[in-house]
C-alpha atoms as a PDB file:
ATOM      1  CA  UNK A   1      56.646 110.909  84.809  1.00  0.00           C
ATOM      2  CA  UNK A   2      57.008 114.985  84.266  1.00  0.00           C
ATOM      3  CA  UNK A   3      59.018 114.167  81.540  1.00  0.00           C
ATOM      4  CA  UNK A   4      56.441 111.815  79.844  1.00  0.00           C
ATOM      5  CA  UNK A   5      53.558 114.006  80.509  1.00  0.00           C
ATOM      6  CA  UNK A   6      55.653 117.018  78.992  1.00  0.00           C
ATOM      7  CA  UNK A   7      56.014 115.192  76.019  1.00  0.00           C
ATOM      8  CA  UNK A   8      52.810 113.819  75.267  1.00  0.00           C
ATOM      9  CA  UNK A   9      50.464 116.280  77.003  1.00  0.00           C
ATOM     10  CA  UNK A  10      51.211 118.473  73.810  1.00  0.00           C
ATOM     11  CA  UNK A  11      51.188 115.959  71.444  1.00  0.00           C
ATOM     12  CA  UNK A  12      47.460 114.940  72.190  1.00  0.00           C
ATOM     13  CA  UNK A  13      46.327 118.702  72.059  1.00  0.00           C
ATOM     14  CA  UNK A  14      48.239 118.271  68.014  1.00  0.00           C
ATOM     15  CA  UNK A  15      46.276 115.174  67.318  1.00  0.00           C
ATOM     16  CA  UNK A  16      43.329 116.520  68.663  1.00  0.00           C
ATOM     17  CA  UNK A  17      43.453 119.982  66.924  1.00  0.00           C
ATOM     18  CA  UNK A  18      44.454 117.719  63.790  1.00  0.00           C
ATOM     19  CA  UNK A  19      41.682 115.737  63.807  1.00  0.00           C
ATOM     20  CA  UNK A  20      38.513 117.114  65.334  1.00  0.00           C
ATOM     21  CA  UNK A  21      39.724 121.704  64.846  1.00  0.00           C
ATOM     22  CA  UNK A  22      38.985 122.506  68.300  1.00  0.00           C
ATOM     23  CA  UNK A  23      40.743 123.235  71.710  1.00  0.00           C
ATOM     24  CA  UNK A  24      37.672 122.143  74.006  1.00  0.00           C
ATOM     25  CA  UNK A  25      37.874 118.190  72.984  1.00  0.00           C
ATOM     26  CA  UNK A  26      42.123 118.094  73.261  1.00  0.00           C
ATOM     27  CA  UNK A  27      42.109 120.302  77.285  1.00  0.00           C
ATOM     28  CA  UNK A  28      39.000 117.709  77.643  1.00  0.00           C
ATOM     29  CA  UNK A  29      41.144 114.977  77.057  1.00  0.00           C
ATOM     30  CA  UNK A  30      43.812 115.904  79.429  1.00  0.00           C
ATOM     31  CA  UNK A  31      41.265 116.137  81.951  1.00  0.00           C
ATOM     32  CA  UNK A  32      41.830 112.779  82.492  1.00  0.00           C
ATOM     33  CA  UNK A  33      45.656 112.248  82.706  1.00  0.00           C
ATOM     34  CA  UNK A  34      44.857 115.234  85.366  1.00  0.00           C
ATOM     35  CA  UNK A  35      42.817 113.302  87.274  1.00  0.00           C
ATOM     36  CA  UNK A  36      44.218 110.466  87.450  1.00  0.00           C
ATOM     37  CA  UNK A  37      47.419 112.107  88.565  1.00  0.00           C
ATOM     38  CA  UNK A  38      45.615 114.000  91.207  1.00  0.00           C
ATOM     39  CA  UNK A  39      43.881 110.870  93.055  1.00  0.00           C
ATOM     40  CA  UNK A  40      46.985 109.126  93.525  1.00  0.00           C
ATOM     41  CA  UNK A  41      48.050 111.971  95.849  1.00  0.00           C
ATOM     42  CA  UNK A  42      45.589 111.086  98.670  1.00  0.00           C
ATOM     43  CA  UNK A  43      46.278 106.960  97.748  1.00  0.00           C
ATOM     44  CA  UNK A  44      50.009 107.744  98.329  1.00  0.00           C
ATOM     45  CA  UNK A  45      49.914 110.349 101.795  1.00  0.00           C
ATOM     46  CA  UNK A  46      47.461 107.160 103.026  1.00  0.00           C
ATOM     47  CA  UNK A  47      49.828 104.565 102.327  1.00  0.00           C
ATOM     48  CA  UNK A  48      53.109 106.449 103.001  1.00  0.00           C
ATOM     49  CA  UNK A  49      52.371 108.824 106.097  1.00  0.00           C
ATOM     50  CA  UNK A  50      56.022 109.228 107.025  1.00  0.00           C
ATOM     51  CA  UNK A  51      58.013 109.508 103.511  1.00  0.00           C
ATOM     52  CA  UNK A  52      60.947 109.768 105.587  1.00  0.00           C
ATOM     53  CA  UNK A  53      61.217 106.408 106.497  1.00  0.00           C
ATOM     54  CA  UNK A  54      61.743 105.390 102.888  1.00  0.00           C
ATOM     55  CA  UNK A  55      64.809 106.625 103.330  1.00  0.00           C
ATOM     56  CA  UNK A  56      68.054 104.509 102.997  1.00  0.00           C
ATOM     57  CA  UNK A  57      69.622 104.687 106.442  1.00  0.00           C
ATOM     58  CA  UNK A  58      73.528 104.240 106.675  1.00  0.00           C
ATOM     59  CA  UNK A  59      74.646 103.602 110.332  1.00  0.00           C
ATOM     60  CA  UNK A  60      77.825 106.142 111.106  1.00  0.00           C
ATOM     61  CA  UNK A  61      77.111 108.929 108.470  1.00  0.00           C
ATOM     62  CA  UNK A  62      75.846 112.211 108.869  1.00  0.00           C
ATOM     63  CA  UNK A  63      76.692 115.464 107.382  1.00  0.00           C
ATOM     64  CA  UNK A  64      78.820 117.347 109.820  1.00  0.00           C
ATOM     65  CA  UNK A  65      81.195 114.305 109.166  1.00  0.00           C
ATOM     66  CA  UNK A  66      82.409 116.280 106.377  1.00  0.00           C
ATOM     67  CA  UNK A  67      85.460 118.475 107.728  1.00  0.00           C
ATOM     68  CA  UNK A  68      84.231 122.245 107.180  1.00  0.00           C
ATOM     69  CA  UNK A  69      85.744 124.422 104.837  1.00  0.00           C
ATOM     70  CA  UNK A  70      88.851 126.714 105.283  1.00  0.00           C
ATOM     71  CA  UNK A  71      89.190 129.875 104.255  1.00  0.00           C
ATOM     72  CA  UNK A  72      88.148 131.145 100.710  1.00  0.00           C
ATOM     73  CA  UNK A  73      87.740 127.727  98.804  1.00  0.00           C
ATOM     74  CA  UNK A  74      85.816 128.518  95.592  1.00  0.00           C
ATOM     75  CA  UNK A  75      87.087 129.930  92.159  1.00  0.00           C
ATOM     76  CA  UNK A  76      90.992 129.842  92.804  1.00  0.00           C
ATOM     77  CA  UNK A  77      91.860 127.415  95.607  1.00  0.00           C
ATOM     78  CA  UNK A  78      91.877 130.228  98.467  1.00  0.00           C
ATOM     79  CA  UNK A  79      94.388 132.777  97.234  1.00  0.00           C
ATOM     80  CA  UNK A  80      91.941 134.306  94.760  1.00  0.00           C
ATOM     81  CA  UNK A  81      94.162 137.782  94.687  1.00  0.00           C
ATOM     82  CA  UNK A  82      97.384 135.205  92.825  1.00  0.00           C
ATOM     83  CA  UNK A  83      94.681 133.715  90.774  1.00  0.00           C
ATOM     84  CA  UNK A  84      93.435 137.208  89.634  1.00  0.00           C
ATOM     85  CA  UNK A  85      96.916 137.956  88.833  1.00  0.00           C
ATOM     86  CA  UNK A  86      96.929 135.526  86.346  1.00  0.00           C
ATOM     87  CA  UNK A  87      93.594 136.343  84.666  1.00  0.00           C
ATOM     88  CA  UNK A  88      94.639 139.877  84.497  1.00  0.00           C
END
């Protein structure tokens, strides 16, 4: 939806300015895209309180499952100083 309104939000203000010269009818016209976009945000926090339970839920997995990291890991595998040596 950003995407779409990035794209066309422009794209009226160029038709507009094309057809009737000024800036006042084109903003006026995104007035109501704005709108529109803006009332769904009550209609959505009313229906969907707790956005969290949305969320897909699989039994057994959480993130300090993952074994932690050793040493340095990033760039050359942990003996950065060989890796240098290579570079250099």
């Amino acid at each position: 939806m950003d995407q779409i309104g990035a794209m066309l939000g422009p794209l009226i203000v160029a038709a507009v300015l094309y057809f009737k010269g000024i800036y006042q009818t084109g903003f006026a016209i995104l007035l109501i895209p704005a709108i529109l976009t803006i009332s769904v945000l009550p209609a959505a926090r009313f229906l969907y309180p707790h956005p969290r339970d949305l969320e897909s839920r699989r039994p057994g997995w959480r993130p300090r499952d993952f074994p932690a990291p050793t040493g340095s890991t990033h760039y050359f595998g942990g003996n950065w100083k060989r890796g240098m040596a290579g570079i250099l």
